[in-house]
N, C-alpha and C. Protein backbone atom coordinates (compact mmCIF):
# COMPACT_ATOMS: atom_id res chain seq x y z
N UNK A 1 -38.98 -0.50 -11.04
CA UNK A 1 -40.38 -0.14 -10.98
C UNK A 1 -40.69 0.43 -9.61
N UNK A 2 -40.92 1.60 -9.69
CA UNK A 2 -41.31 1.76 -8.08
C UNK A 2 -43.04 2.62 -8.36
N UNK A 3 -43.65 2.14 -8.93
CA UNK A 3 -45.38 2.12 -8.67
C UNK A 3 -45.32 0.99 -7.99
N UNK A 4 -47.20 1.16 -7.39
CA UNK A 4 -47.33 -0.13 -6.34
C UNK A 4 -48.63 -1.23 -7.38
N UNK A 5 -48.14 -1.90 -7.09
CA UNK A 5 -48.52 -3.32 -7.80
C UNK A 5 -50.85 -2.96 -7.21
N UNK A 6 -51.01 -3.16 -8.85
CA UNK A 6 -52.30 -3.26 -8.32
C UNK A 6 -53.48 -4.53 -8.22
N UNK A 7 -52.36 -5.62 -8.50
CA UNK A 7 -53.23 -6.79 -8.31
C UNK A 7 -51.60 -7.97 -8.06
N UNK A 8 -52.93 -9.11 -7.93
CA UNK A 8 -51.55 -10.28 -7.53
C UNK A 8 -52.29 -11.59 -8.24
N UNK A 9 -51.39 -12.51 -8.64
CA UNK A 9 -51.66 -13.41 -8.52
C UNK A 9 -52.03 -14.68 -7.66
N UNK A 10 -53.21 -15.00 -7.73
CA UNK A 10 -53.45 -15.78 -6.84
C UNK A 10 -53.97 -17.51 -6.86
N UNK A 11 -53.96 -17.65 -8.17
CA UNK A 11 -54.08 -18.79 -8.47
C UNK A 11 -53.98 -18.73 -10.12
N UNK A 12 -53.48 -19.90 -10.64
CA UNK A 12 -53.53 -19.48 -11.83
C UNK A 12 -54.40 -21.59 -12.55
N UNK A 13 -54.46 -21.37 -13.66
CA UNK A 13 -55.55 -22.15 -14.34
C UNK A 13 -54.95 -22.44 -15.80
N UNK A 14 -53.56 -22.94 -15.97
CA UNK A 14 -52.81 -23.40 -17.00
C UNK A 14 -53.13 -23.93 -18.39
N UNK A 15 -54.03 -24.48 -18.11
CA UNK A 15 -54.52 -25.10 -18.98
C UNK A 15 -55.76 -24.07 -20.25
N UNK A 16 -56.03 -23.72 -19.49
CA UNK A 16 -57.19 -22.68 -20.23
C UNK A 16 -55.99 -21.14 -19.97
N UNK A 17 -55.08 -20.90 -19.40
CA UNK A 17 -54.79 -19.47 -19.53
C UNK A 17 -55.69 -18.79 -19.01
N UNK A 18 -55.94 -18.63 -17.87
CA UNK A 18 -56.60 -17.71 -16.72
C UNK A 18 -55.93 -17.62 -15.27
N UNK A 19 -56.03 -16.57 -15.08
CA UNK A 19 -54.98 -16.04 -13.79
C UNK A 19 -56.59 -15.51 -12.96
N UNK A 20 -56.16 -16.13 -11.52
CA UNK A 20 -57.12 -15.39 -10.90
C UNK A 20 -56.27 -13.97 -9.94
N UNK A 21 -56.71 -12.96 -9.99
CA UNK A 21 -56.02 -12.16 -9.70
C UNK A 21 -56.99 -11.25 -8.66
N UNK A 22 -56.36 -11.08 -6.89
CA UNK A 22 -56.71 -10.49 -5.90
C UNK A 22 -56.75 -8.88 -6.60
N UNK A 23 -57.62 -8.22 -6.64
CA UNK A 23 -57.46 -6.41 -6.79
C UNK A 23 -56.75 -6.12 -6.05
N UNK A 24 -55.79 -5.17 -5.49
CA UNK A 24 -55.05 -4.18 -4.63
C UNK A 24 -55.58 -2.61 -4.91
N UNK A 25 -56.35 -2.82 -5.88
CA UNK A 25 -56.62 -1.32 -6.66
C UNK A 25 -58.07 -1.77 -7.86
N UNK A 26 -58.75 -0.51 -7.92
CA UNK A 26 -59.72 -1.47 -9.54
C UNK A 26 -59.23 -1.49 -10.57
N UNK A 27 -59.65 -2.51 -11.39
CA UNK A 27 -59.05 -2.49 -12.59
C UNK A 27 -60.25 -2.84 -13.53
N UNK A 28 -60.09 -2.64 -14.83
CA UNK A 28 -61.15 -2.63 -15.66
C UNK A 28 -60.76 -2.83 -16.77
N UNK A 29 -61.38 -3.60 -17.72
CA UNK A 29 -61.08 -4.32 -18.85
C UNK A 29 -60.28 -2.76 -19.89
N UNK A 30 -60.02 -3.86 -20.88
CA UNK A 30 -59.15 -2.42 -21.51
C UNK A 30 -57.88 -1.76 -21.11
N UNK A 31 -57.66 -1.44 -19.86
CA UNK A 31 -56.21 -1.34 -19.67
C UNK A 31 -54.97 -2.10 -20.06
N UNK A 32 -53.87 -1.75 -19.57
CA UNK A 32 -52.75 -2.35 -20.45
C UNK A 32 -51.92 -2.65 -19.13
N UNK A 33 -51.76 -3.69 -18.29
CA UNK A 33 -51.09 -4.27 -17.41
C UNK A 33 -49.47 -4.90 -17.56
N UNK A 34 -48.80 -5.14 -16.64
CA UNK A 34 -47.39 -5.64 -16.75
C UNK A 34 -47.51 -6.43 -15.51
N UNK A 35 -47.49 -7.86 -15.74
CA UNK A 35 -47.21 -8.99 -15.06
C UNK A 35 -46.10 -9.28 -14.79
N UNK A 36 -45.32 -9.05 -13.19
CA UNK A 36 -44.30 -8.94 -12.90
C UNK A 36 -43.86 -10.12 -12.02
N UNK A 37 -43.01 -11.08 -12.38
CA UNK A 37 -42.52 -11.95 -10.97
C UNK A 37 -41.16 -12.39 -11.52
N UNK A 38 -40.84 -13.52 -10.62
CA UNK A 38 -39.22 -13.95 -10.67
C UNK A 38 -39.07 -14.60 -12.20
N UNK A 39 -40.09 -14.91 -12.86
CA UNK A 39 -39.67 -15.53 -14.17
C UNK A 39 -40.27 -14.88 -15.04
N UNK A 40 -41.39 -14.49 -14.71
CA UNK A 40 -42.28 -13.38 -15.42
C UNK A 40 -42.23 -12.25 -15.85
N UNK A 41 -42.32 -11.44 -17.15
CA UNK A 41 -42.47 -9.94 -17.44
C UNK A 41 -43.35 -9.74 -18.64
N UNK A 42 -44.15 -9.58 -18.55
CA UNK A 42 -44.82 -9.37 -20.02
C UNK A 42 -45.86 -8.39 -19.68
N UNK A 43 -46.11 -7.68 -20.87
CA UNK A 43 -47.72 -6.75 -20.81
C UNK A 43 -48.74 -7.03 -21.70
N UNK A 44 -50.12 -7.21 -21.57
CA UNK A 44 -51.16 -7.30 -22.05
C UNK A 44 -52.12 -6.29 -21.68
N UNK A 45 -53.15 -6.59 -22.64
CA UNK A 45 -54.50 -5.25 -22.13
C UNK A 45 -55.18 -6.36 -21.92
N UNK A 46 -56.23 -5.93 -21.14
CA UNK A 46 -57.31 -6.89 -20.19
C UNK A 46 -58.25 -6.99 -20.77
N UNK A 47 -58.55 -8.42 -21.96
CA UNK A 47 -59.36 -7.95 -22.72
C UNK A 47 -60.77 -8.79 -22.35
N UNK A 48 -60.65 -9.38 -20.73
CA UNK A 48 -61.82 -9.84 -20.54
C UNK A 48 -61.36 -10.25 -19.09
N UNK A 49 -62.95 -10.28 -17.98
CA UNK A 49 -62.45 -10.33 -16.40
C UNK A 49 -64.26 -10.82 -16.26
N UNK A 50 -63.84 -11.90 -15.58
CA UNK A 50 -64.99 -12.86 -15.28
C UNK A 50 -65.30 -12.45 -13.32
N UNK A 51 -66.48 -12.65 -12.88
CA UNK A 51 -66.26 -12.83 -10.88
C UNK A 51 -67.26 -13.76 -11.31
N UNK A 52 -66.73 -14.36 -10.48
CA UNK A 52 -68.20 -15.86 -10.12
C UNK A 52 -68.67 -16.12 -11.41
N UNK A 53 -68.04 -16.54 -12.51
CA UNK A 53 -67.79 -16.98 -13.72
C UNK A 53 -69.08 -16.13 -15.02
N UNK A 54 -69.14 -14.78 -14.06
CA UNK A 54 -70.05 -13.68 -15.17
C UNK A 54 -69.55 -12.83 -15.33
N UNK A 55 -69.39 -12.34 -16.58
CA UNK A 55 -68.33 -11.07 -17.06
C UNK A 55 -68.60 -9.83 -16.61
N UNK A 56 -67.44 -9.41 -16.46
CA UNK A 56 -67.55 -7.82 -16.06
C UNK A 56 -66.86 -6.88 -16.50
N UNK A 57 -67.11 -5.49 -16.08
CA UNK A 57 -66.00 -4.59 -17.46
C UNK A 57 -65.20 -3.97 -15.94
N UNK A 58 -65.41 -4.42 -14.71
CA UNK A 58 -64.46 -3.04 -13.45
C UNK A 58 -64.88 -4.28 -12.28
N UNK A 59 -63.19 -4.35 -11.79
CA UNK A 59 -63.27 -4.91 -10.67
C UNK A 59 -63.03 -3.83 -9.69
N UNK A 60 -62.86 -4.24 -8.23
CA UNK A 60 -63.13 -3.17 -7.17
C UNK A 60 -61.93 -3.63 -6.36
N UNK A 61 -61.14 -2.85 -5.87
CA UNK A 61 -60.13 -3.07 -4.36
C UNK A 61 -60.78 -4.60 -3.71
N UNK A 62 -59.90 -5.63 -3.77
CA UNK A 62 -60.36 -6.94 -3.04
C UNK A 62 -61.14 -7.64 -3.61
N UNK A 63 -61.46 -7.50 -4.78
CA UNK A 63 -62.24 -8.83 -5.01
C UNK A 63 -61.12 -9.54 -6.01
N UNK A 64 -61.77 -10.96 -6.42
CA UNK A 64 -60.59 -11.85 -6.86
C UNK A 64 -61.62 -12.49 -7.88
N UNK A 65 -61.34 -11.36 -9.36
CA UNK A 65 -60.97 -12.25 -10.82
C UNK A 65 -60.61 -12.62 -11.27
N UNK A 66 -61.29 -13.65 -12.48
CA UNK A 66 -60.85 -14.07 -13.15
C UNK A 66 -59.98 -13.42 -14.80
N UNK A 67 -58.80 -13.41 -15.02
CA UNK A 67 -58.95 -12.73 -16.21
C UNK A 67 -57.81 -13.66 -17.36
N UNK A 68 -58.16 -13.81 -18.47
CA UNK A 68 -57.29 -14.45 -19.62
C UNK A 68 -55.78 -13.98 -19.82
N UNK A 69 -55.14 -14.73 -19.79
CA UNK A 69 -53.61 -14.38 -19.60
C UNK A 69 -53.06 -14.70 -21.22
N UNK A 70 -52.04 -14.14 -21.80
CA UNK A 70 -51.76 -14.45 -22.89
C UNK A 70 -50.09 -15.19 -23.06
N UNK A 71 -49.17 -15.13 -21.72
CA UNK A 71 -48.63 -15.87 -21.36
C UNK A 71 -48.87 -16.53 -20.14
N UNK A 72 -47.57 -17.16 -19.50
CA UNK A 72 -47.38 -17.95 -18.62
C UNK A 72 -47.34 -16.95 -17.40
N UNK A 73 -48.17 -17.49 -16.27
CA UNK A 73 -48.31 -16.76 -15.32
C UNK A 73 -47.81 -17.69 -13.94
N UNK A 74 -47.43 -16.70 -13.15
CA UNK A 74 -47.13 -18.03 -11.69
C UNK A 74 -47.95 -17.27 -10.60
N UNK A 75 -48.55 -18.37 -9.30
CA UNK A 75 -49.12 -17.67 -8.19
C UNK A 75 -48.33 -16.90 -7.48
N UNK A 76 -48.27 -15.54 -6.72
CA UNK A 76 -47.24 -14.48 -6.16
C UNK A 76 -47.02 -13.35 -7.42
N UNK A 77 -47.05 -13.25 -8.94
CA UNK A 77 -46.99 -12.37 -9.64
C UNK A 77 -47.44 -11.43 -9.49
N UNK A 78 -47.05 -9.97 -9.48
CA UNK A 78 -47.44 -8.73 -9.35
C UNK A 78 -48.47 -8.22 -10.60
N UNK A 79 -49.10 -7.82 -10.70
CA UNK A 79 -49.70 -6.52 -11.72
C UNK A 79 -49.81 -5.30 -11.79
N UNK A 80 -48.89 -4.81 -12.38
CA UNK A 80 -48.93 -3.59 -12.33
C UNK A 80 -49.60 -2.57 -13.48
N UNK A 81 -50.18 -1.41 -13.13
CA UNK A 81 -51.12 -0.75 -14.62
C UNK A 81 -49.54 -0.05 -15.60
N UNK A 82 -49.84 -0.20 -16.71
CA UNK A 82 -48.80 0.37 -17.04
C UNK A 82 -49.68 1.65 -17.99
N UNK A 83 -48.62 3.28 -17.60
CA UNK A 83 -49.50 4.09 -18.21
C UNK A 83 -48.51 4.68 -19.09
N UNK A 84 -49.34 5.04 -20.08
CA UNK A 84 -49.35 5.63 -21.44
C UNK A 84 -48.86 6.53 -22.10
């Protein structure tokens, strides 16, 4: 993979399946992401992204959402957009 990762993991919430994830880049519901780390690989579309626990459809460079994970996620995981 040599694109640059546009979000990270930064905490994750196991129990409910939510990854909080730092922006590096915006991202916005609907896209189709690839969650990348040492145990991790999977892709999902973003089918929902919470800030300060109120929904939103576009996060911005640096802020840190919440968004529903459909596997197992670890803190340090990359996100990358995957395009089409």
């Amino acid at each position: 993979m040599n694109q640059k990762p546009i979000a990270k993991v930064v905490h994750v919430y196991g129990k409910i399946n939510v990854a909080i994830l730092e922006c590096l880049a915006p991202l916005k519901v609907g896209q189709r992401v690839r969650f990348k780390g040492h145990s991790t690989d999977f892709e999902q579309v973003i089918d929902s992204m919470q800030y300060e626990h109120a929904p939103i459809s576009e996060a911005k460079k640096g802020q840190q959402v919440g968004v529903k994970v459909t596997e197992k996620v670890r803190e340090g995981d990359e996100v990358y957009l995957v395009e089409e």
